[in-house]
PDB file of N, CA and C in Angstrom:
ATOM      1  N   UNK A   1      21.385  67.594   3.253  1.00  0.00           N
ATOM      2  CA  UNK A   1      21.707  68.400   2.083  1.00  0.00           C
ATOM      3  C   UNK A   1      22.251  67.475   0.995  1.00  0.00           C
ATOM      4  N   UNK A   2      21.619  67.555   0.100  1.00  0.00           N
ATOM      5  CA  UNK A   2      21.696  66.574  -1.166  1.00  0.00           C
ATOM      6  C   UNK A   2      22.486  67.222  -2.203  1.00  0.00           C
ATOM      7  N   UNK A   3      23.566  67.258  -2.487  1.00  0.00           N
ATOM      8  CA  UNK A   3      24.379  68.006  -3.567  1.00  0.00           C
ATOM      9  C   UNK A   3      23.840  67.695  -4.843  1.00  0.00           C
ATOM     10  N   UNK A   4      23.412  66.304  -5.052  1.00  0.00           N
ATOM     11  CA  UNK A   4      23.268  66.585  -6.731  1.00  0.00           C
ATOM     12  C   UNK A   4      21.709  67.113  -7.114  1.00  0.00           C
ATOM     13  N   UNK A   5      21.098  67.548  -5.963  1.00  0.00           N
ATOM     14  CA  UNK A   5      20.241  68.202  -6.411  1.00  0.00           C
ATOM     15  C   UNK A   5      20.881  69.730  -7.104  1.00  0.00           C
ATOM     16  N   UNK A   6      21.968  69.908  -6.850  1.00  0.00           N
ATOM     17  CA  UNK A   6      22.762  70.858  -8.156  1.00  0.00           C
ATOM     18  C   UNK A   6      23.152  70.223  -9.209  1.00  0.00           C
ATOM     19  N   UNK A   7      23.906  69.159  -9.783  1.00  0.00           N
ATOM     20  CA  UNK A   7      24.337  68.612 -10.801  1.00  0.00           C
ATOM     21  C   UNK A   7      23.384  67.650 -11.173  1.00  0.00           C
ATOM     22  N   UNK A   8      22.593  67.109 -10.841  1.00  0.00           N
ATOM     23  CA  UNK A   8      21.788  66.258 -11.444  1.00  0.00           C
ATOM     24  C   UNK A   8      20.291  66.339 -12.265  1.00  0.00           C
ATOM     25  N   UNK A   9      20.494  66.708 -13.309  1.00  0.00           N
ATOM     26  CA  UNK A   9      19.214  67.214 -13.666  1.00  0.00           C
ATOM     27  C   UNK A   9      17.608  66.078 -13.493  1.00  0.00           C
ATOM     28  N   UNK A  10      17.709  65.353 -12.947  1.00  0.00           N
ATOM     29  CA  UNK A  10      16.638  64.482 -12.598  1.00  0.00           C
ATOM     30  C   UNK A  10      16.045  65.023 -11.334  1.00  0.00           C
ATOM     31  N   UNK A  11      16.929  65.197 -10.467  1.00  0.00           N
ATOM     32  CA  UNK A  11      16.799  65.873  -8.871  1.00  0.00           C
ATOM     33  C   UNK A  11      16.976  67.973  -9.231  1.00  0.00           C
ATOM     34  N   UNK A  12      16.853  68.035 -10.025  1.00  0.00           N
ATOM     35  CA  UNK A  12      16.523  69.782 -10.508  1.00  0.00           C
ATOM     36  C   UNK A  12      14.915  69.975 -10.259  1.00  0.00           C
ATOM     37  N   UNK A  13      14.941  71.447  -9.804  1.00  0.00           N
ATOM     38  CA  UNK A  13      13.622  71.574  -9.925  1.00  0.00           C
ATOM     39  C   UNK A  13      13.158  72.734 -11.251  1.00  0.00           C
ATOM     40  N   UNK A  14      11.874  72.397 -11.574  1.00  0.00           N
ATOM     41  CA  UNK A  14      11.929  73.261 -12.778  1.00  0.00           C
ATOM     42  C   UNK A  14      12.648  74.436 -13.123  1.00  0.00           C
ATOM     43  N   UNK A  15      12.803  75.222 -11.899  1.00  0.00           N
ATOM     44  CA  UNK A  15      13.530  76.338 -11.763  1.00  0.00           C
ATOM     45  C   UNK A  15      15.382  76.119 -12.657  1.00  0.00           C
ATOM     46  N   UNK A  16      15.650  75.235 -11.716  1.00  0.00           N
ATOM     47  CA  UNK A  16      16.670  74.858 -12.101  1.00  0.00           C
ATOM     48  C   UNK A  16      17.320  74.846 -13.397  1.00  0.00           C
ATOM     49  N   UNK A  17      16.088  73.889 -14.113  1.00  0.00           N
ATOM     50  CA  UNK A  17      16.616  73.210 -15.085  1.00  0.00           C
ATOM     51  C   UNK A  17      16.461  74.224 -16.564  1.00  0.00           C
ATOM     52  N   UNK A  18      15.118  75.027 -16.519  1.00  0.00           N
ATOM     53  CA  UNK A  18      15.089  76.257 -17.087  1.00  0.00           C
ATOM     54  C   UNK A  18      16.255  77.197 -17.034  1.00  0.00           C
ATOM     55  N   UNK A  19      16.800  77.155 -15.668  1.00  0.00           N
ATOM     56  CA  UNK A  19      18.332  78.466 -15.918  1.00  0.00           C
ATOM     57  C   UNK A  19      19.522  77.248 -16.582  1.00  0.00           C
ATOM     58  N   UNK A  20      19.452  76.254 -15.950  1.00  0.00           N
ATOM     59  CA  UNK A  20      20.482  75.279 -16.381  1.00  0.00           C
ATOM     60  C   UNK A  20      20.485  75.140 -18.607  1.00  0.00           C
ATOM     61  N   UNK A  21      19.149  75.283 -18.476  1.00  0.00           N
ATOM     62  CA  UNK A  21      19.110  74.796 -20.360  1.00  0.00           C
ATOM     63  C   UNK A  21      19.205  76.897 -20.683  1.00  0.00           C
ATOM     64  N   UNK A  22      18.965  77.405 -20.047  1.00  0.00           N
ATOM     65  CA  UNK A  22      18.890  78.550 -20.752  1.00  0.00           C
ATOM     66  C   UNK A  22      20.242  78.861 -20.924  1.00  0.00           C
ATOM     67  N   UNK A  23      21.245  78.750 -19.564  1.00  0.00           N
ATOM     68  CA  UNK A  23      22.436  78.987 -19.778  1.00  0.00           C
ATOM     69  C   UNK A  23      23.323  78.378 -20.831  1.00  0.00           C
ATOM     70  N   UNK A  24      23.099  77.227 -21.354  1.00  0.00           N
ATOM     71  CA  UNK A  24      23.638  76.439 -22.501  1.00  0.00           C
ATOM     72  C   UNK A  24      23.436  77.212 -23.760  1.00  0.00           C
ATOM     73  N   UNK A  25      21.940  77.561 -23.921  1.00  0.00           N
ATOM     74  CA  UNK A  25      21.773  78.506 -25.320  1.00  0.00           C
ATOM     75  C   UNK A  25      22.192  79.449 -25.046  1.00  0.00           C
ATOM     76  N   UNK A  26      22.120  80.212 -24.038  1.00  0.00           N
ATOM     77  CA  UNK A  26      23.346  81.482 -23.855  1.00  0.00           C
ATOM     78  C   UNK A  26      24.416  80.982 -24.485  1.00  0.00           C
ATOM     79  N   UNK A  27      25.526  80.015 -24.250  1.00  0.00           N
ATOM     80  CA  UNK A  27      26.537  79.987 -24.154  1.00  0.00           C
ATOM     81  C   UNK A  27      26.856  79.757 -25.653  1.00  0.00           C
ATOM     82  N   UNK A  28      25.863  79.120 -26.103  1.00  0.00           N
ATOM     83  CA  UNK A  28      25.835  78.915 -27.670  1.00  0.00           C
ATOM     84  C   UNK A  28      25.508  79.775 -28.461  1.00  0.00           C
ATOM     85  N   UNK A  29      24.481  80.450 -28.027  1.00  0.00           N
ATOM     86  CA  UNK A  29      24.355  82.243 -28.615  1.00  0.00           C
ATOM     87  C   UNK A  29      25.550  82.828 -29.137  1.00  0.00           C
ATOM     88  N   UNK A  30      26.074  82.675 -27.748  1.00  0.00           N
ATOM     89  CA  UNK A  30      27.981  83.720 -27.853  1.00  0.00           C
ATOM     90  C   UNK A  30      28.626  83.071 -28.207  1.00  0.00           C
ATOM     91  N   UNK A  31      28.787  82.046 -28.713  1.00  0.00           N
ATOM     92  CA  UNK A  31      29.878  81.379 -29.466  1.00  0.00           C
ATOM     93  C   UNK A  31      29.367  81.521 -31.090  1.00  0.00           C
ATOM     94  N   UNK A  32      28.223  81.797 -31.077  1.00  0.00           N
ATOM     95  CA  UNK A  32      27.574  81.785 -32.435  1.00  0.00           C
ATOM     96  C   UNK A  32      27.801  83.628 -33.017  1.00  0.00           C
ATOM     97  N   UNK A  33      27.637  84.283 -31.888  1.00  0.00           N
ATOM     98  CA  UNK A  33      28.059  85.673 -32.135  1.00  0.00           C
ATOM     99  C   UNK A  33      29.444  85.911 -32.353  1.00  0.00           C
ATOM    100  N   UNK A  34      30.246  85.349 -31.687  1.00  0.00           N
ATOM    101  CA  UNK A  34      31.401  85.173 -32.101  1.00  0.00           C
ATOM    102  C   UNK A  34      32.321  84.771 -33.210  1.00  0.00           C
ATOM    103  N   UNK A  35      31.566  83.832 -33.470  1.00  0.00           N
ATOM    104  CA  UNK A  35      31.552  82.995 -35.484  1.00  0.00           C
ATOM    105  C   UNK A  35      31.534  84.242 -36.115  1.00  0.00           C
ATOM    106  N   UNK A  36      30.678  85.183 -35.869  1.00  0.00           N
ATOM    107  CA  UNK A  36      29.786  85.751 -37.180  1.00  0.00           C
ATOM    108  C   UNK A  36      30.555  87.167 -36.808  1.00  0.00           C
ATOM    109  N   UNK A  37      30.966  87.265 -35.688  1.00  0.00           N
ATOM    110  CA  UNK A  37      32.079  88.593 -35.479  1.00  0.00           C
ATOM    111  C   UNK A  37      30.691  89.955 -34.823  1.00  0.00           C
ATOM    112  N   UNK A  38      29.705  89.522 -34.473  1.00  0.00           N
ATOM    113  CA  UNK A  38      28.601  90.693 -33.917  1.00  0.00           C
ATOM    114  C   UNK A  38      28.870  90.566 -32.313  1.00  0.00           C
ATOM    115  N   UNK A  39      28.471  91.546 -31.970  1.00  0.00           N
ATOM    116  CA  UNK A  39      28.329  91.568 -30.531  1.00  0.00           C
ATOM    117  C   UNK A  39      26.822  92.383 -30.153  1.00  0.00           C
ATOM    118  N   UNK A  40      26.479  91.824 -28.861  1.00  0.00           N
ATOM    119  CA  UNK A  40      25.117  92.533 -28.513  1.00  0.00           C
ATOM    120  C   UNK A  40      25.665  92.976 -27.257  1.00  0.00           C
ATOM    121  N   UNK A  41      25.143  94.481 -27.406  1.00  0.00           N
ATOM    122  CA  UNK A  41      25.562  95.034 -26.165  1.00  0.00           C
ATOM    123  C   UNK A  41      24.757  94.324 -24.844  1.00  0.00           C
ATOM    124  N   UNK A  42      25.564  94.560 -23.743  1.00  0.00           N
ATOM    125  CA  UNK A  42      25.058  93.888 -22.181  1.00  0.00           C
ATOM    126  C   UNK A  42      24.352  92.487 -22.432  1.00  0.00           C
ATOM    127  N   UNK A  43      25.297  91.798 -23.130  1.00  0.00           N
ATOM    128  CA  UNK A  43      24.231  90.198 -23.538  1.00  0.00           C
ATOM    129  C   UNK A  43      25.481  89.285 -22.674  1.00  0.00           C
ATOM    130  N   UNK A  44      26.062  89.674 -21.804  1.00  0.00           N
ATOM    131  CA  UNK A  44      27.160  89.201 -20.318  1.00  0.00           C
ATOM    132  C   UNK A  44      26.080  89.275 -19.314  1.00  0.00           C
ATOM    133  N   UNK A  45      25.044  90.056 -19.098  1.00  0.00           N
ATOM    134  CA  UNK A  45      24.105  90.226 -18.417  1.00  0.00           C
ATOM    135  C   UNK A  45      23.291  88.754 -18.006  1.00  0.00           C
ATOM    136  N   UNK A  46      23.077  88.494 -19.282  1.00  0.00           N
ATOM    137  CA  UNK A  46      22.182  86.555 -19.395  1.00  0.00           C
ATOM    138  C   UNK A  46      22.986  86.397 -18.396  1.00  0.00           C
ATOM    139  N   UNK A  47      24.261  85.736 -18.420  1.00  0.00           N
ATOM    140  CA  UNK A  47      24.807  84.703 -17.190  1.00  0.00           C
ATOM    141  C   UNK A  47      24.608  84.897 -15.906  1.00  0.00           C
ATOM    142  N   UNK A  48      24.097  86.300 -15.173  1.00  0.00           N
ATOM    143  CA  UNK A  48      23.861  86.858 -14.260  1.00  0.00           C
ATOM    144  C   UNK A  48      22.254  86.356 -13.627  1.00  0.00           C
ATOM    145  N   UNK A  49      21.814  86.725 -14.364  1.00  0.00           N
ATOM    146  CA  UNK A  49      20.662  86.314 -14.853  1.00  0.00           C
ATOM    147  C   UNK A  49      19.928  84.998 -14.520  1.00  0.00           C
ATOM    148  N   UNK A  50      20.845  83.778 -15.252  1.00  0.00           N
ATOM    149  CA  UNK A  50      20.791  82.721 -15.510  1.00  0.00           C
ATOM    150  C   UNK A  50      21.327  82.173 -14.032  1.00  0.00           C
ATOM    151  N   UNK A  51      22.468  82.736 -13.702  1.00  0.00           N
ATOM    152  CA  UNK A  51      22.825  82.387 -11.896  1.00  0.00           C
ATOM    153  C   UNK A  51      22.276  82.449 -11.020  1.00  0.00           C
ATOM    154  N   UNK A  52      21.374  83.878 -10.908  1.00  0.00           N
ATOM    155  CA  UNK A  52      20.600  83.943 -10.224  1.00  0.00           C
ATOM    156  C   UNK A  52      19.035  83.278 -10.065  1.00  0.00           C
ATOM    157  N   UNK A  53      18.691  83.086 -11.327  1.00  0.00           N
ATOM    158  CA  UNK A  53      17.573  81.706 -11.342  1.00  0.00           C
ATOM    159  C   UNK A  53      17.828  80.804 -11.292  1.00  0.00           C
ATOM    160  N   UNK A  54      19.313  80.646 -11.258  1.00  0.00           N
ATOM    161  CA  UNK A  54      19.366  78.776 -11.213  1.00  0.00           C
ATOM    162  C   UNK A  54      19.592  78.602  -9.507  1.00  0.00           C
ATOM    163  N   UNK A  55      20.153  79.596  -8.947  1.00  0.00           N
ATOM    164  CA  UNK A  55      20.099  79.768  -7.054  1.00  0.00           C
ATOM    165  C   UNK A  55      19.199  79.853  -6.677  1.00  0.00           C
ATOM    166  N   UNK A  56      18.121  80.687  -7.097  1.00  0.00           N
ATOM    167  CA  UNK A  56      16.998  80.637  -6.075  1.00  0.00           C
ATOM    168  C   UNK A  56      16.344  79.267  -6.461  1.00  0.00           C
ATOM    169  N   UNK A  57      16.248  78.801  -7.550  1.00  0.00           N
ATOM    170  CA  UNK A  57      15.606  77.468  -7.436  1.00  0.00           C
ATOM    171  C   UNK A  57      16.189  76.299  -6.724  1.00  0.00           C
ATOM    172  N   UNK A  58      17.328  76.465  -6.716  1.00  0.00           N
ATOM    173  CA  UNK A  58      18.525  75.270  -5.384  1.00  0.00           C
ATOM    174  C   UNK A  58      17.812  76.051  -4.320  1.00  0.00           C
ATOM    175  N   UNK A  59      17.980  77.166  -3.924  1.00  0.00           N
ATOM    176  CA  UNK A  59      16.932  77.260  -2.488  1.00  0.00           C
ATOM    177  C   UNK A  59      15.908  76.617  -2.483  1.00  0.00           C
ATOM    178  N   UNK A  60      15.104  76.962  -3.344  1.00  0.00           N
ATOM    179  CA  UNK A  60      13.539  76.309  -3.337  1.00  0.00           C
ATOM    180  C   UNK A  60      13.455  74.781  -3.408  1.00  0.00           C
ATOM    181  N   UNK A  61      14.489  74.095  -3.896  1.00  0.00           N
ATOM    182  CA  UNK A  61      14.958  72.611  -3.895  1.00  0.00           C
ATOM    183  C   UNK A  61      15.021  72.177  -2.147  1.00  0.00           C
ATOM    184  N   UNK A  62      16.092  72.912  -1.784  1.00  0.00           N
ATOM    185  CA  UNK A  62      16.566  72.303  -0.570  1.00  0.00           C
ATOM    186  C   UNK A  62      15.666  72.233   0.023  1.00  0.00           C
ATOM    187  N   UNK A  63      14.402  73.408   0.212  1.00  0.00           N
ATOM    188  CA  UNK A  63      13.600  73.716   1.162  1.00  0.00           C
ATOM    189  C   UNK A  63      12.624  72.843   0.908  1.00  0.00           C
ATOM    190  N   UNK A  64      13.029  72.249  -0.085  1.00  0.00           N
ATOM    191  CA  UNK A  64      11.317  71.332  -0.148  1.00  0.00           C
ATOM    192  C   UNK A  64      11.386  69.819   0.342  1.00  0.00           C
ATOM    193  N   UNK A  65      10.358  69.917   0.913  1.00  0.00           N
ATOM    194  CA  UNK A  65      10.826  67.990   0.939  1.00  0.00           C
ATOM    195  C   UNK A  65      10.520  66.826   0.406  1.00  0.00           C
ATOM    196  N   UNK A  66      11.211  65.829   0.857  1.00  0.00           N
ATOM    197  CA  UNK A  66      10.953  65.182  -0.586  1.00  0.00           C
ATOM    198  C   UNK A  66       9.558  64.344  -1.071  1.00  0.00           C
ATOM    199  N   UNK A  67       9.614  64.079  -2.216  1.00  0.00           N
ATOM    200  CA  UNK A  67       8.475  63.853  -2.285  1.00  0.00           C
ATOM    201  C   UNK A  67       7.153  64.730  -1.936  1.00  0.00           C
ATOM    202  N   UNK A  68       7.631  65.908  -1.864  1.00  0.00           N
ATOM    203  CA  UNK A  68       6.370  66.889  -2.103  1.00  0.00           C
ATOM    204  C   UNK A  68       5.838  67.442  -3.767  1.00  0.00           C
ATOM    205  N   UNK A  69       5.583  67.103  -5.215  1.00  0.00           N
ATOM    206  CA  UNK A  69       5.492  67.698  -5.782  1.00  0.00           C
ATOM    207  C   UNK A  69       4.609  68.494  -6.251  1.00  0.00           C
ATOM    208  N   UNK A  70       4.178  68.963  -5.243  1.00  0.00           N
ATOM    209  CA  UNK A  70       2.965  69.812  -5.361  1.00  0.00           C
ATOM    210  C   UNK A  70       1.574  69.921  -6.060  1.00  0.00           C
ATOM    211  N   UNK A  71       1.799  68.314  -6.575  1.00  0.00           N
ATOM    212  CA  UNK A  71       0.378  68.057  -6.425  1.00  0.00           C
ATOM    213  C   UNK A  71      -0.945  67.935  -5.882  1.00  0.00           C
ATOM    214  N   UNK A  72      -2.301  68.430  -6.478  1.00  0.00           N
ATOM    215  CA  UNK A  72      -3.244  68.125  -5.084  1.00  0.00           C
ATOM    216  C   UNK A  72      -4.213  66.899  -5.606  1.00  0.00           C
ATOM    217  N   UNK A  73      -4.199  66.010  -4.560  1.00  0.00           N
ATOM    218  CA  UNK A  73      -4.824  64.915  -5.005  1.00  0.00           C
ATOM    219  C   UNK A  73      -6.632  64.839  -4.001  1.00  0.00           C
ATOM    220  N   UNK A  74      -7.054  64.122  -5.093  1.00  0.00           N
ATOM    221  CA  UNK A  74      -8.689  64.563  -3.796  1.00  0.00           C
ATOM    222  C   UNK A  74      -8.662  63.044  -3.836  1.00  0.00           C
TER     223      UNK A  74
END
């Protein structure tokens, strides 16, 4: 079990790194909604969201092995 296949975005798998960058513009969203004094209803929801795609892709990480990237070569 390789931990920085959580913190390391080199060892992320696409999955990952998609919830990992989405969660950042989330986070910048709401700080930007916040500036401007708006709120969007159920937009707390994203982080849920964003957790849960960034877990199942650490599953799909662990489970894979290495050096598989699913390429098919003839």
């Amino acid at each position: 079990m390789k931990l920085s296949k959580i913190y390391d975005p080199r060892e992320m798998n696409s999955y990952q790194f998609v919830a990992a960058t989405g969660l950042v513009m989330t986070l910048v969203a709401h700080m930007i909604l916040l500036l401007i004094g708006k709120s969007i209803e159920n937009f707390q929801a994203l982080y849920a969201c964003w957790a849960v795609f960034f877990t199942l892709g650490a599953i799909v990480n662990y489970n894979s092995k290495p050096g598989s990237d699913h390429h098919h070569h003839h």
